[in-house]
Protein backbone atom coordinates (compact mmCIF):
# COMPACT_ATOMS: atom_id res chain seq x y z
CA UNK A 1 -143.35 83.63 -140.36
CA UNK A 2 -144.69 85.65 -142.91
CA UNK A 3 -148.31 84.27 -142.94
CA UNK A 4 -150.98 81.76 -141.01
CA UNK A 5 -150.06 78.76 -141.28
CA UNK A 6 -151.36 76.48 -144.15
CA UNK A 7 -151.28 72.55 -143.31
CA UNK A 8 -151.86 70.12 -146.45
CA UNK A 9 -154.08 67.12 -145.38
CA UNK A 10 -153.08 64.37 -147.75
CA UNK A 11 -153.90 60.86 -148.64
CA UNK A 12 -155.62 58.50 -151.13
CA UNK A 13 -159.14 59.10 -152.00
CA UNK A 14 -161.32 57.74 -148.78
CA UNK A 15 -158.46 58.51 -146.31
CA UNK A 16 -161.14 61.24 -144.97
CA UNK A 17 -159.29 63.95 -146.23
CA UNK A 18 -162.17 66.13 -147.11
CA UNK A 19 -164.22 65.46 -144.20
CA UNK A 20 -161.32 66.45 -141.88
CA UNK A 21 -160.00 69.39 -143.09
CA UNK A 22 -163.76 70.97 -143.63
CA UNK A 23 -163.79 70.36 -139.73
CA UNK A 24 -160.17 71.40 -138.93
CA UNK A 25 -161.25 74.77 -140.80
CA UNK A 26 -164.21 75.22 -139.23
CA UNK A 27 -162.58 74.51 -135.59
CA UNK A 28 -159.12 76.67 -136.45
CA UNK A 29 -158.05 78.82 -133.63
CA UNK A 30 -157.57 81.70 -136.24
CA UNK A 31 -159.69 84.28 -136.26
CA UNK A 32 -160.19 83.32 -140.45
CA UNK A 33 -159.32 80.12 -141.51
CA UNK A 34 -160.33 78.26 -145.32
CA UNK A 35 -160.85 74.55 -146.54
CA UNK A 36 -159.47 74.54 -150.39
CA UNK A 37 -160.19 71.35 -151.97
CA UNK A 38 -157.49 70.88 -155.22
CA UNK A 39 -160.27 68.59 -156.90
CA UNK A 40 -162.57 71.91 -157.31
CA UNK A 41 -159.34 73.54 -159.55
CA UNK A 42 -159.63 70.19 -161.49
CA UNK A 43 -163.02 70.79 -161.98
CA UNK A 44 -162.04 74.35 -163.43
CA UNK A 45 -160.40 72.48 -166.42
CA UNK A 46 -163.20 72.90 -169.55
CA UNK A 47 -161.20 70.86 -172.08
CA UNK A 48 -158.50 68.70 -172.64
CA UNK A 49 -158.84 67.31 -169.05
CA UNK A 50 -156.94 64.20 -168.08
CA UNK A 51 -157.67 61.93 -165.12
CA UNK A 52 -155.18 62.99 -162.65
CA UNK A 53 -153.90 59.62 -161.81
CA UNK A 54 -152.92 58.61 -165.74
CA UNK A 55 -149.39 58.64 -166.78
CA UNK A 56 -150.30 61.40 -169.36
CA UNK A 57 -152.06 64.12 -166.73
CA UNK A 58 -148.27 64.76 -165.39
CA UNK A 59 -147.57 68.18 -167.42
CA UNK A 60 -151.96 68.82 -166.07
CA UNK A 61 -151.39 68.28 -162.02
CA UNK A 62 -148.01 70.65 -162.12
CA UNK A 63 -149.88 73.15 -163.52
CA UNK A 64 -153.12 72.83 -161.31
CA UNK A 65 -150.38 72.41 -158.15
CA UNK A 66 -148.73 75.27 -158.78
CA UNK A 67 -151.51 77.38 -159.18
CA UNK A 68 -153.25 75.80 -156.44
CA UNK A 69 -150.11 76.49 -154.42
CA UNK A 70 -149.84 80.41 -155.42
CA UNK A 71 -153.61 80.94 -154.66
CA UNK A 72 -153.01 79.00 -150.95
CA UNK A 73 -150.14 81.55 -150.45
CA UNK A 74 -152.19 84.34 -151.14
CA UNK A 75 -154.65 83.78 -148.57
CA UNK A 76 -152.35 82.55 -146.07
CA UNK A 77 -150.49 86.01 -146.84
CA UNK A 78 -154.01 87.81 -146.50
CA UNK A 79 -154.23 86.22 -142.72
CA UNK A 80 -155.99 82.74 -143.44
CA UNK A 81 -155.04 79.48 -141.66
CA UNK A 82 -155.62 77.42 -144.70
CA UNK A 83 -156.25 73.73 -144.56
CA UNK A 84 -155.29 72.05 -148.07
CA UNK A 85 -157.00 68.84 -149.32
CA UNK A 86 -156.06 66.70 -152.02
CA UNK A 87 -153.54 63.91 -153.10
CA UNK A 88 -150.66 65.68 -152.51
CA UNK A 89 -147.50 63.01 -152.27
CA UNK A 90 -144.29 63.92 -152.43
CA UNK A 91 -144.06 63.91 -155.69
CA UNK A 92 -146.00 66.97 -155.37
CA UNK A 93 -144.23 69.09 -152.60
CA UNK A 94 -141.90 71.21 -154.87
CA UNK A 95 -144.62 74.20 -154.89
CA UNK A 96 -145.01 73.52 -150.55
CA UNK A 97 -141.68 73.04 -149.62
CA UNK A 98 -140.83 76.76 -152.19
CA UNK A 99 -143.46 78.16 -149.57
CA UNK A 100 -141.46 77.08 -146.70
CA UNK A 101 -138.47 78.13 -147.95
CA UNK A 102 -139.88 81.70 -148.47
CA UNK A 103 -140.91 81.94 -145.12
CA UNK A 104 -144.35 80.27 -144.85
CA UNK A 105 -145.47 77.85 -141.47
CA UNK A 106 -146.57 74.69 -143.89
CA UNK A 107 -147.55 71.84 -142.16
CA UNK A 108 -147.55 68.30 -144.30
CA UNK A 109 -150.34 65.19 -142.74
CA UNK A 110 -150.82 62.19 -144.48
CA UNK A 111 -153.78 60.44 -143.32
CA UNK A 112 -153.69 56.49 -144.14
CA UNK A 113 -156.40 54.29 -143.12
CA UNK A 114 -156.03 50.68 -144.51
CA UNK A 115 -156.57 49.83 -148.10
CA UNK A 116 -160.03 47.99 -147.16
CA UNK A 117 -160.98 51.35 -145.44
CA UNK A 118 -160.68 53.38 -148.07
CA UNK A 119 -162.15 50.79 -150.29
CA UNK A 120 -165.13 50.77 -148.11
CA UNK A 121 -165.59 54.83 -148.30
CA UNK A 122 -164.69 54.93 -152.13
CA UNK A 123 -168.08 52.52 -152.80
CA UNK A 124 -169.93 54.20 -150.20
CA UNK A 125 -169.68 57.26 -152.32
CA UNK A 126 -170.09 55.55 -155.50
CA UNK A 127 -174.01 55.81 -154.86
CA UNK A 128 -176.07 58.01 -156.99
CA UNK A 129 -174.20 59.71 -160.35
CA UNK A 130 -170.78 59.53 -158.89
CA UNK A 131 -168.45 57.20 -159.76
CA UNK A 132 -165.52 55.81 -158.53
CA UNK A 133 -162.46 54.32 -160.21
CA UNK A 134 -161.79 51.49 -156.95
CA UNK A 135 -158.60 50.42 -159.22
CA UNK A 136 -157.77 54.09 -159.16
CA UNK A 137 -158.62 54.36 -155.54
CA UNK A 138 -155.79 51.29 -154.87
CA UNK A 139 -153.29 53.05 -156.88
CA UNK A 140 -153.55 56.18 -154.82
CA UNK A 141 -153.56 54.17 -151.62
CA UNK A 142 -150.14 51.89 -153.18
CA UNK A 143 -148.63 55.35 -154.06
CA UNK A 144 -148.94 56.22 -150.17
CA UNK A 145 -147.80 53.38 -148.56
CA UNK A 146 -144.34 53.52 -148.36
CA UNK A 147 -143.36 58.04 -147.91
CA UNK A 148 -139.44 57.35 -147.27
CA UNK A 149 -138.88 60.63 -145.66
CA UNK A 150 -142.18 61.50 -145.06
CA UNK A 151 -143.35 58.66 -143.30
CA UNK A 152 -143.20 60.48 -140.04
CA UNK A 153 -145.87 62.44 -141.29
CA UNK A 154 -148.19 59.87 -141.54
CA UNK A 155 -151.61 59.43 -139.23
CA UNK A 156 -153.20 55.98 -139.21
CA UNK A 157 -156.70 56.80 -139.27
CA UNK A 158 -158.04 52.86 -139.20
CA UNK A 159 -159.63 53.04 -136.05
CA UNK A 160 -160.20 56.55 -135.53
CA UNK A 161 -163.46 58.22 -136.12
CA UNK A 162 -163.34 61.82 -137.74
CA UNK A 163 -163.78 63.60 -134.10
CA UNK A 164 -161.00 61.73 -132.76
CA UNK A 165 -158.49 62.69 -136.05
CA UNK A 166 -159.29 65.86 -135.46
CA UNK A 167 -158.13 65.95 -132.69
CA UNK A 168 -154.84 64.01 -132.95
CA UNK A 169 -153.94 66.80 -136.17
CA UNK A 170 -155.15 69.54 -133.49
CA UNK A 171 -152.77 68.20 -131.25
CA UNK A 172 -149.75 67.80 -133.81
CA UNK A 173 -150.53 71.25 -134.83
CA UNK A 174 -150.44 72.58 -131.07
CA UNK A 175 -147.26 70.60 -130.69
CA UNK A 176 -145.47 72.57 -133.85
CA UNK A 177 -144.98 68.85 -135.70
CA UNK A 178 -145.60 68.30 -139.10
CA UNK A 179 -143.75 70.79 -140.50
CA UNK A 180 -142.49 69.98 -144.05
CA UNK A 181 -139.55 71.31 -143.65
């Protein structure tokens, strides 16, 4: 391997995602080790943004992948484990599985919790100025439901409190699974 190894924590919005892989960073075993959120390179976009989950934002998230993708390898490359969050499905893996292919470790975790769940955390966010699309929140959760291939990559989170998720990824990780290719 050419680099530390970067592992992609995926899912819908309120799978936990962010919560997880702030805690998976801060627990790595590396001696350096990042948290890169893709929203905050959405957030980098100063006009002609395009909600991510429209049919129109297509040409938008390929670009923000990609260069989210060549920034991961970077640090990776400059000896970071670096944990990835965002919706990545596999419709987004081109850019991760070019990485493997060239050499980098890239692990690929899908956490899942039940549509309810992530219901529940969507509208427990919602408080304050921050809203939340809950029809956009069941598309993402629809759009992760059924991985083909990927399946095996999948964590039910349900019952699991963020401690014990951890965990189960620190174990996958420890066990060499999840590798996306």
């Amino acid at each position: 391997m050419k680099s530390k190894r970067i592992v992609i924590i995926s899912g819908s919005p309120g799978s936990g995602k962010s919560s997880v892989s702030q805690l998976l960073a801060e627990n790595s075993t590396y001696e350096q080790a990042v948290h890169m959120h893709t929203d905050d390179f959405y957030s980098y976009i100063s006009k002609g943004y395009i909600p991510p989950w429209l049919p129109d934002a297509e040409d938008q998230n390929t670009v923000i992948i990609e260069s989210f993708a060549a920034s991961i390898a970077t640090l990776a490359s400059g000896g970071y484990e670096v944990f990835v969050d965002g919706v990545i499905g596999p419709w987004f893996l081109d850019p991760w599985l070019k990485l493997a292919h060239d050499g980098f470790d890239v692990r690929y975790i899908i956490l899942r919790p039940s549509q309810q769940t992530v219901i529940s955390r969507a509208k427990e966010r919602e408080q304050g100025v921050v809203s939340i699309d809950i029809d956009a929140v069941k598309q993402m959760w629809h759009a992760f439901s059924d991985l083909g291939e990927y399946e095996s990559h999948v964590i039910d989170t349900t019952n699991e409190n963020l401690d014990e998720t951890v965990v189960s990824i620190h174990k996958l990780l420890n066990e060499n699974a999840m590798r996306i290719i």
